[in-house]
N, C-alpha and C. Protein backbone atom coordinates (compact mmCIF):
# COMPACT_ATOMS: atom_id res chain seq x y z
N UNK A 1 -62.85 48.76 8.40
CA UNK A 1 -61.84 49.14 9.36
C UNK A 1 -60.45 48.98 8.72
N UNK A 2 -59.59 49.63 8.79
CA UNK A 2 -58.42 49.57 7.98
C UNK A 2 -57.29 48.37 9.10
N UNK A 3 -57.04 47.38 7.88
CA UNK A 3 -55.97 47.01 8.43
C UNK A 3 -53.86 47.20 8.93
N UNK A 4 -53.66 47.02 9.81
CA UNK A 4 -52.26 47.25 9.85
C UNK A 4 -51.41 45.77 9.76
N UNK A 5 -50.71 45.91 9.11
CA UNK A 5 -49.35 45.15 9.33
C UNK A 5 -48.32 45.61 9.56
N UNK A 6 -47.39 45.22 10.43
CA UNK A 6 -45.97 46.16 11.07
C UNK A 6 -45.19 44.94 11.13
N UNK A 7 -43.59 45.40 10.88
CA UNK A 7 -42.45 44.28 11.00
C UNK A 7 -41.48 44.86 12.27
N UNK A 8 -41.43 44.76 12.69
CA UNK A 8 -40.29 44.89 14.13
C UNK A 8 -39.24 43.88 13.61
N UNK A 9 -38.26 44.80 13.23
CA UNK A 9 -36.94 43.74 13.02
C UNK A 9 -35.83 43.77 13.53
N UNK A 10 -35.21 43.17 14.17
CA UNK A 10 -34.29 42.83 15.31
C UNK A 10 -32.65 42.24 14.86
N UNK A 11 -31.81 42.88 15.53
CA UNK A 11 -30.38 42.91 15.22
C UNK A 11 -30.22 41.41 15.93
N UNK A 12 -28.88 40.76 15.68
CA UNK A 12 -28.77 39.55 16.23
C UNK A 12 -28.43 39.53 17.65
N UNK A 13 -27.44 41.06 17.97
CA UNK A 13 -27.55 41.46 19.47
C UNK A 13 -28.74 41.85 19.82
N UNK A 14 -29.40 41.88 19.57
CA UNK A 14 -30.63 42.67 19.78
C UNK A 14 -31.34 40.56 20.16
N UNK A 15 -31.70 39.95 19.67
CA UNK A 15 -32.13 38.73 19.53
C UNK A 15 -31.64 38.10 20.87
N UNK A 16 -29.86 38.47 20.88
CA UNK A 16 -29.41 37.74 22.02
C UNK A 16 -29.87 37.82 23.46
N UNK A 17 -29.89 39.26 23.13
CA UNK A 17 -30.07 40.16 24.25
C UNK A 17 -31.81 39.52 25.50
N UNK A 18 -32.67 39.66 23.98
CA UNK A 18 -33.93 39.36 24.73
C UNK A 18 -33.93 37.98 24.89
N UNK A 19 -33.52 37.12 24.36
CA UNK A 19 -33.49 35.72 24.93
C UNK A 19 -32.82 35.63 26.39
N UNK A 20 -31.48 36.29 26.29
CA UNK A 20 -30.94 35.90 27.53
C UNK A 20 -31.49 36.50 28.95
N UNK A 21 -32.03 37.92 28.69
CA UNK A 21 -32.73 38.67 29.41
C UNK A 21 -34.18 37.70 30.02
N UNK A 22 -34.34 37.27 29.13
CA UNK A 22 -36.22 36.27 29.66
C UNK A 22 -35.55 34.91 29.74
N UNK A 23 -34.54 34.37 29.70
CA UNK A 23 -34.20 33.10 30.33
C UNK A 23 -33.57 33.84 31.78
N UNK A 24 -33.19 34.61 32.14
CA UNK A 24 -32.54 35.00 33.18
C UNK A 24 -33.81 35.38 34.27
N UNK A 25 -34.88 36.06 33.87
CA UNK A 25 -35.82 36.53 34.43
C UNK A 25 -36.85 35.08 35.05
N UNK A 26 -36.56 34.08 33.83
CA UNK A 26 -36.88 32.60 34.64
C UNK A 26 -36.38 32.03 36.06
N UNK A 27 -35.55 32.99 35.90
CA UNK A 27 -34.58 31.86 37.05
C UNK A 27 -33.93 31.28 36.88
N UNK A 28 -33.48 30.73 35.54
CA UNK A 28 -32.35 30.01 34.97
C UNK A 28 -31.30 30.95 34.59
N UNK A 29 -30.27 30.23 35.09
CA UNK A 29 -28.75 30.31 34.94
C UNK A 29 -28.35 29.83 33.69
N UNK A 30 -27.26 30.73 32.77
CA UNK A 30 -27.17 30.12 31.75
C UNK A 30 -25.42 29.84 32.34
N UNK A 31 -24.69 29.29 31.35
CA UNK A 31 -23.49 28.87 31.08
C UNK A 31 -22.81 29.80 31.27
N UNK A 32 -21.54 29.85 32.21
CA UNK A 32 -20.78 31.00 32.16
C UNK A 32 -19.80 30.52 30.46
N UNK A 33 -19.46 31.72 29.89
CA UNK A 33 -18.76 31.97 28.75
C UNK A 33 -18.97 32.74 27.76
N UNK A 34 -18.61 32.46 26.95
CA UNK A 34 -18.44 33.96 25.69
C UNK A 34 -19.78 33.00 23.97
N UNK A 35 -20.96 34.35 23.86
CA UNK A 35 -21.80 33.58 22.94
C UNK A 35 -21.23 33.25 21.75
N UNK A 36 -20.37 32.14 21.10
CA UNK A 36 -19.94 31.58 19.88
C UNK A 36 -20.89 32.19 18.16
N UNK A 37 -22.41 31.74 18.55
CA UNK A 37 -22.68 31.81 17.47
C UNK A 37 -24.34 31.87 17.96
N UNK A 38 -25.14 32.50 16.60
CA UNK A 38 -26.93 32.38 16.94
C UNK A 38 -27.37 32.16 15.61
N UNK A 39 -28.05 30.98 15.52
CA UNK A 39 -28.60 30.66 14.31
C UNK A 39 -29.66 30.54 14.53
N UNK A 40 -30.65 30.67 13.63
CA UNK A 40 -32.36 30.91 12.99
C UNK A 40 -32.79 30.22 12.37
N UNK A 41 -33.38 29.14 12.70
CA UNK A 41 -34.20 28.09 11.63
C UNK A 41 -35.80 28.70 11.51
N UNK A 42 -36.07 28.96 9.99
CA UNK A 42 -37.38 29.21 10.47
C UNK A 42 -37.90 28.40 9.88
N UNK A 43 -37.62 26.97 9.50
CA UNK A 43 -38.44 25.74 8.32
C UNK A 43 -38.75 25.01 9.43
N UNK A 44 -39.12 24.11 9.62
CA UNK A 44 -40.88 24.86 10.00
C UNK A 44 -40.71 25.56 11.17
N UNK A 45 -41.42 26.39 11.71
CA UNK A 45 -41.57 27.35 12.71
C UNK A 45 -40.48 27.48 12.84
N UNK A 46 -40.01 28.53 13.71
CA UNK A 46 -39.01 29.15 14.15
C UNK A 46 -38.51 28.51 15.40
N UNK A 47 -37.21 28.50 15.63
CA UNK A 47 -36.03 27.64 16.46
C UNK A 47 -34.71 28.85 16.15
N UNK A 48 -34.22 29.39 17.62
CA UNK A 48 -33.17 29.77 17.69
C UNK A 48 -32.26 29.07 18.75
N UNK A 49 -30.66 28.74 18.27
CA UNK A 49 -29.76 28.41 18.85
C UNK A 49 -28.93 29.01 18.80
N UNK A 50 -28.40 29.43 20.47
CA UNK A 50 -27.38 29.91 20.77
C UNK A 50 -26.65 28.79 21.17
N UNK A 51 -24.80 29.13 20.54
CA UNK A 51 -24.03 28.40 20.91
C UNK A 51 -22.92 29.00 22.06
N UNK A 52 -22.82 28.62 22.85
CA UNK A 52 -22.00 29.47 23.95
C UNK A 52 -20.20 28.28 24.36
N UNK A 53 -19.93 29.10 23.90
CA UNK A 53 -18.30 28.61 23.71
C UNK A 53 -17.70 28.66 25.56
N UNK A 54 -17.98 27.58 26.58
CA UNK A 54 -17.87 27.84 27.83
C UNK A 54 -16.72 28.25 27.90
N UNK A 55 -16.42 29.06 29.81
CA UNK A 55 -14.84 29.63 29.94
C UNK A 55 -13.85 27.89 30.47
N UNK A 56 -14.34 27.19 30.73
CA UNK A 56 -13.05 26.31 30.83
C UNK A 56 -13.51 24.88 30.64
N UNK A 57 -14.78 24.86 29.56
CA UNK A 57 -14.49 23.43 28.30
C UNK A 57 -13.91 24.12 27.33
N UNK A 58 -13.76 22.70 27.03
CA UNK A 58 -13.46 22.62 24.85
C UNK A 58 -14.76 22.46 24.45
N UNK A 59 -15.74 21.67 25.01
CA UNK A 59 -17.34 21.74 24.41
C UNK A 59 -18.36 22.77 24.02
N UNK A 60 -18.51 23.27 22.81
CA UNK A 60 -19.55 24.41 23.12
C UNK A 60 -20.48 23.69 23.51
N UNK A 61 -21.67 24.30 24.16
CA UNK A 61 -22.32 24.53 24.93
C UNK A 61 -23.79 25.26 23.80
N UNK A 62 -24.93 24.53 23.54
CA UNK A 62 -25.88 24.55 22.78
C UNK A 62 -27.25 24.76 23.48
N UNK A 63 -27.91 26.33 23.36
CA UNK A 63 -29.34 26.73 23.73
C UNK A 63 -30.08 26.22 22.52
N UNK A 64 -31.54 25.84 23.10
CA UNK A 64 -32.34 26.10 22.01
C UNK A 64 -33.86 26.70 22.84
N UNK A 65 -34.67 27.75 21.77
CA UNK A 65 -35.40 28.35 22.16
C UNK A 65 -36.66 28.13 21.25
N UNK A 66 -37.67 27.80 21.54
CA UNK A 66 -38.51 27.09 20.67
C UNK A 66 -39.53 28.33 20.24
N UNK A 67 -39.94 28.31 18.95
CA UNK A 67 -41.28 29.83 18.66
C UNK A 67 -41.83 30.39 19.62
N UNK A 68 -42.61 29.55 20.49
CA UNK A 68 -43.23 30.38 21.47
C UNK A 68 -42.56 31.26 22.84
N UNK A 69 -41.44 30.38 22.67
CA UNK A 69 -39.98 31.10 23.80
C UNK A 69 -39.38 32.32 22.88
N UNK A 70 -39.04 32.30 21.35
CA UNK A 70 -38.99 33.65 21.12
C UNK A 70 -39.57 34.31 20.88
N UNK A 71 -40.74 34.00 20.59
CA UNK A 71 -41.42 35.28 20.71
C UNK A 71 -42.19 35.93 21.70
N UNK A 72 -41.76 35.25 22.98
CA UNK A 72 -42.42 35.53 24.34
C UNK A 72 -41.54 36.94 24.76
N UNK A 73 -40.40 36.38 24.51
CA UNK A 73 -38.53 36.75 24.44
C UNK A 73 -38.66 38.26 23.90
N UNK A 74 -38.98 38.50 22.61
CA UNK A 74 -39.22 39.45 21.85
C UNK A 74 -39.88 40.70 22.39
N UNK A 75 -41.43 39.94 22.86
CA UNK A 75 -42.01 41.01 23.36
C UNK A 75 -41.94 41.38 24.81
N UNK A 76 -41.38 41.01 25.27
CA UNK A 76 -40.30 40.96 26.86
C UNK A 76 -39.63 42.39 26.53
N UNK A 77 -38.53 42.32 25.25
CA UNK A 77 -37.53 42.97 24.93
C UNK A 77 -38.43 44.15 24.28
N UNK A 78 -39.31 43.95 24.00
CA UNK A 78 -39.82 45.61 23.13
C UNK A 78 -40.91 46.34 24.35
N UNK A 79 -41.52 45.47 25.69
CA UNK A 79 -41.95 46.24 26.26
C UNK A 79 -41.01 46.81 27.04
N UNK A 80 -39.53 46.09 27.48
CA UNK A 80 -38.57 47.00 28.11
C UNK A 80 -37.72 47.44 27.92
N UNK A 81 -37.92 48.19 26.76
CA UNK A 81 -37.06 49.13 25.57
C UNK A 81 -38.04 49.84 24.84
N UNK A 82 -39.44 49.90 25.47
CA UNK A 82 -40.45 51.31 24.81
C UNK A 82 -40.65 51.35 23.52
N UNK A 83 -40.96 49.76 23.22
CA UNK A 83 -41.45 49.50 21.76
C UNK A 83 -42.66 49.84 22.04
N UNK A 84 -43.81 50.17 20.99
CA UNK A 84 -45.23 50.09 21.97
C UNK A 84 -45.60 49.05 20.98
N UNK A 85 -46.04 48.17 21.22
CA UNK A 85 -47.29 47.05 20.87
C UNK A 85 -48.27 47.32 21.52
N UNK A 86 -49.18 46.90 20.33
CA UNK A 86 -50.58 47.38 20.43
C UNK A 86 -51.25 45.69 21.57
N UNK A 87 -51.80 45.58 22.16
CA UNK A 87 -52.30 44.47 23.53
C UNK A 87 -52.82 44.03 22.66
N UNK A 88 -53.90 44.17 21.83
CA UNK A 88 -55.24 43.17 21.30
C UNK A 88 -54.18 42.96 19.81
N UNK A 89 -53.28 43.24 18.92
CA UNK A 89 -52.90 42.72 18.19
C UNK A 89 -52.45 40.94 18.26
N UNK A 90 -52.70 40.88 16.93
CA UNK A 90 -51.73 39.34 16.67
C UNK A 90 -50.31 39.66 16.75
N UNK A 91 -49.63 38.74 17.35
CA UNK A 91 -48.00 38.78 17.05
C UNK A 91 -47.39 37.05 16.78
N UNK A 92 -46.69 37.16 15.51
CA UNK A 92 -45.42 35.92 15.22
C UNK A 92 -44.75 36.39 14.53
N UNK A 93 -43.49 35.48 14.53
CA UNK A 93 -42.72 35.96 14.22
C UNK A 93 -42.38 35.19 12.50
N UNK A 94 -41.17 35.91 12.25
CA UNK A 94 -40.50 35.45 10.67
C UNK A 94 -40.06 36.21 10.81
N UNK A 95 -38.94 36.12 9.15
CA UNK A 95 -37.53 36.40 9.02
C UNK A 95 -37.59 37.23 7.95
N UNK A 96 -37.01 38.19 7.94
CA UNK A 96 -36.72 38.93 6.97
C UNK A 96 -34.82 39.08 6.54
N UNK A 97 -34.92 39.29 5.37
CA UNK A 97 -32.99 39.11 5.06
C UNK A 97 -32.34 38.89 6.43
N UNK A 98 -32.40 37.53 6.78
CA UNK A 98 -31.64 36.62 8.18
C UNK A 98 -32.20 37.05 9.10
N UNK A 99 -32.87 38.31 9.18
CA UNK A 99 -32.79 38.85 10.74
C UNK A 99 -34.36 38.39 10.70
N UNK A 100 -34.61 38.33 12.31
CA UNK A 100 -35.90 37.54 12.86
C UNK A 100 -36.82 38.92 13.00
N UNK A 101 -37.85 39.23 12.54
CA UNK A 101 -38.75 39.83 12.86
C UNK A 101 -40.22 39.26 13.59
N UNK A 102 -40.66 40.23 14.52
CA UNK A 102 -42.13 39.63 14.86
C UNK A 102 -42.90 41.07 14.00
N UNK A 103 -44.10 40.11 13.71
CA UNK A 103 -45.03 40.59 13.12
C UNK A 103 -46.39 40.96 13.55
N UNK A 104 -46.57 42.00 13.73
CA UNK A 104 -48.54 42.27 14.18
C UNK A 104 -49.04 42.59 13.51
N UNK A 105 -50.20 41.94 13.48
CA UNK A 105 -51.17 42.65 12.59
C UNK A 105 -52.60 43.05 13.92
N UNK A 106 -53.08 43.79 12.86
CA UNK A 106 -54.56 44.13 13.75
C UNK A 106 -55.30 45.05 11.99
N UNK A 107 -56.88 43.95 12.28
CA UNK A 107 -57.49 44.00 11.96
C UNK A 107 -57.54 43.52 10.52
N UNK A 108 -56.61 42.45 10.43
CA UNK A 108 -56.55 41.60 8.88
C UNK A 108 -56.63 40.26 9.07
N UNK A 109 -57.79 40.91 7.82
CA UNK A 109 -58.34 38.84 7.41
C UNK A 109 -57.31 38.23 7.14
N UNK A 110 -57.15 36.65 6.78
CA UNK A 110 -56.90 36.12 6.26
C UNK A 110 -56.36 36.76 4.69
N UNK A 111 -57.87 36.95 4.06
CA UNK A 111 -57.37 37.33 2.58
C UNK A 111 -56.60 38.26 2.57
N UNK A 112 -56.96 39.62 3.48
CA UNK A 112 -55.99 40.75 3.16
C UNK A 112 -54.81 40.81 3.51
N UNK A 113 -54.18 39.50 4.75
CA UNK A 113 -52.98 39.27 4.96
C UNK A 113 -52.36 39.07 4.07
N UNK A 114 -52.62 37.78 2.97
CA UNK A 114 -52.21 37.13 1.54
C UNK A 114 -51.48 38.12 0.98
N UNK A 115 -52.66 39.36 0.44
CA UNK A 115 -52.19 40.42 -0.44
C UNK A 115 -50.87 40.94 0.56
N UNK A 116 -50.84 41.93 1.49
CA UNK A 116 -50.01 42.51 2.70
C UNK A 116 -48.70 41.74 2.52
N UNK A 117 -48.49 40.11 2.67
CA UNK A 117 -47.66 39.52 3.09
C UNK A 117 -46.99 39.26 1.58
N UNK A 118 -47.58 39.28 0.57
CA UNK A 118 -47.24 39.12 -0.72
C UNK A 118 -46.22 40.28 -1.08
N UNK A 119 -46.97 41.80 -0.90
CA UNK A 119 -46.33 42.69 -1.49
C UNK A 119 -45.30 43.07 -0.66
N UNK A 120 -45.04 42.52 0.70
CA UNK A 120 -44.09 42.70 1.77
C UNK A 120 -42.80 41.75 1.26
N UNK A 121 -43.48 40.77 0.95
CA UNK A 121 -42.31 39.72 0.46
C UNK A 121 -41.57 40.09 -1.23
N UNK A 122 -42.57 40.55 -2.31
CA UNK A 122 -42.14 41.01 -2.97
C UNK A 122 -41.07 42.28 -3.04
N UNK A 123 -41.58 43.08 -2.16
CA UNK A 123 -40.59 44.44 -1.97
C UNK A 123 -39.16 43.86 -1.19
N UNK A 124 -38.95 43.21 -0.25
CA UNK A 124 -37.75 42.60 0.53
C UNK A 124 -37.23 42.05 -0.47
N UNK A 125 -38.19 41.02 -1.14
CA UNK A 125 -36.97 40.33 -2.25
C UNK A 125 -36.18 41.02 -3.30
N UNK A 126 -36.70 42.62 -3.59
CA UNK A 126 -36.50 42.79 -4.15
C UNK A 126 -35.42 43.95 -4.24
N UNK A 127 -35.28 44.49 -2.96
CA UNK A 127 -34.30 45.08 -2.38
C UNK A 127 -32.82 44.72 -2.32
């Protein structure tokens, strides 16, 4: 059966967007003010923080969204923007040059991921 691997890679508005969109859809209220900054840890797993510069502190004001919150986030944002993901695929995420991508695969082993994820990483680095 042939395997796929696909990268969905996402602008940092694009990132903001679906986080704030699926924290809002929670029911949570975020901070009124203007977003400062969004950083990407992906050592170990993935952690995004938004910093939101409030309208009348001096304190910014610090989100954090843990792997399974972005990438819940993600695919929130690509089913309501007519991404199509495939249902029975795998999806996680990682980073490609800064920007956060989620990743599916369907229908790869282990081993053939290795190779896939090798020559994926080789070609990016090498760009």
């Amino acid at each position: 059966m042939v395997a796929e691997v696909r990268y969905v890679i996402f602008t940092t508005q694009e990132l903001s967007r679906a986080l704030i969109t699926s924290h809002q859809k929670k029911g949570e209220a975020l901070p009124s003010g203007t977003i400062h900054s969004i950083t990407q840890d992906s050592r170990p797993g993935v952690k995004v923080t938004i910093t939101i510069a409030p309208d009348r502190e001096t304190d910014h004001i610090l989100l954090d969204w843990t792997e399974e919150e972005v990438l819940s986030a993600l695919v929130g944002y690509c089913r309501g923007n007519n991404i199509p993901l495939p249902a029975s695929s795998s999806k996680q995420l990682g980073t490609i040059r800064h920007s956060m991508a989620l990743i599916i695969t369907m229908n790869v082993t282990d081993d053939k991921y290795k190779d896939f994820e090798q020559a994926i990483s080789d070609k990016v680095a090498g760009d």
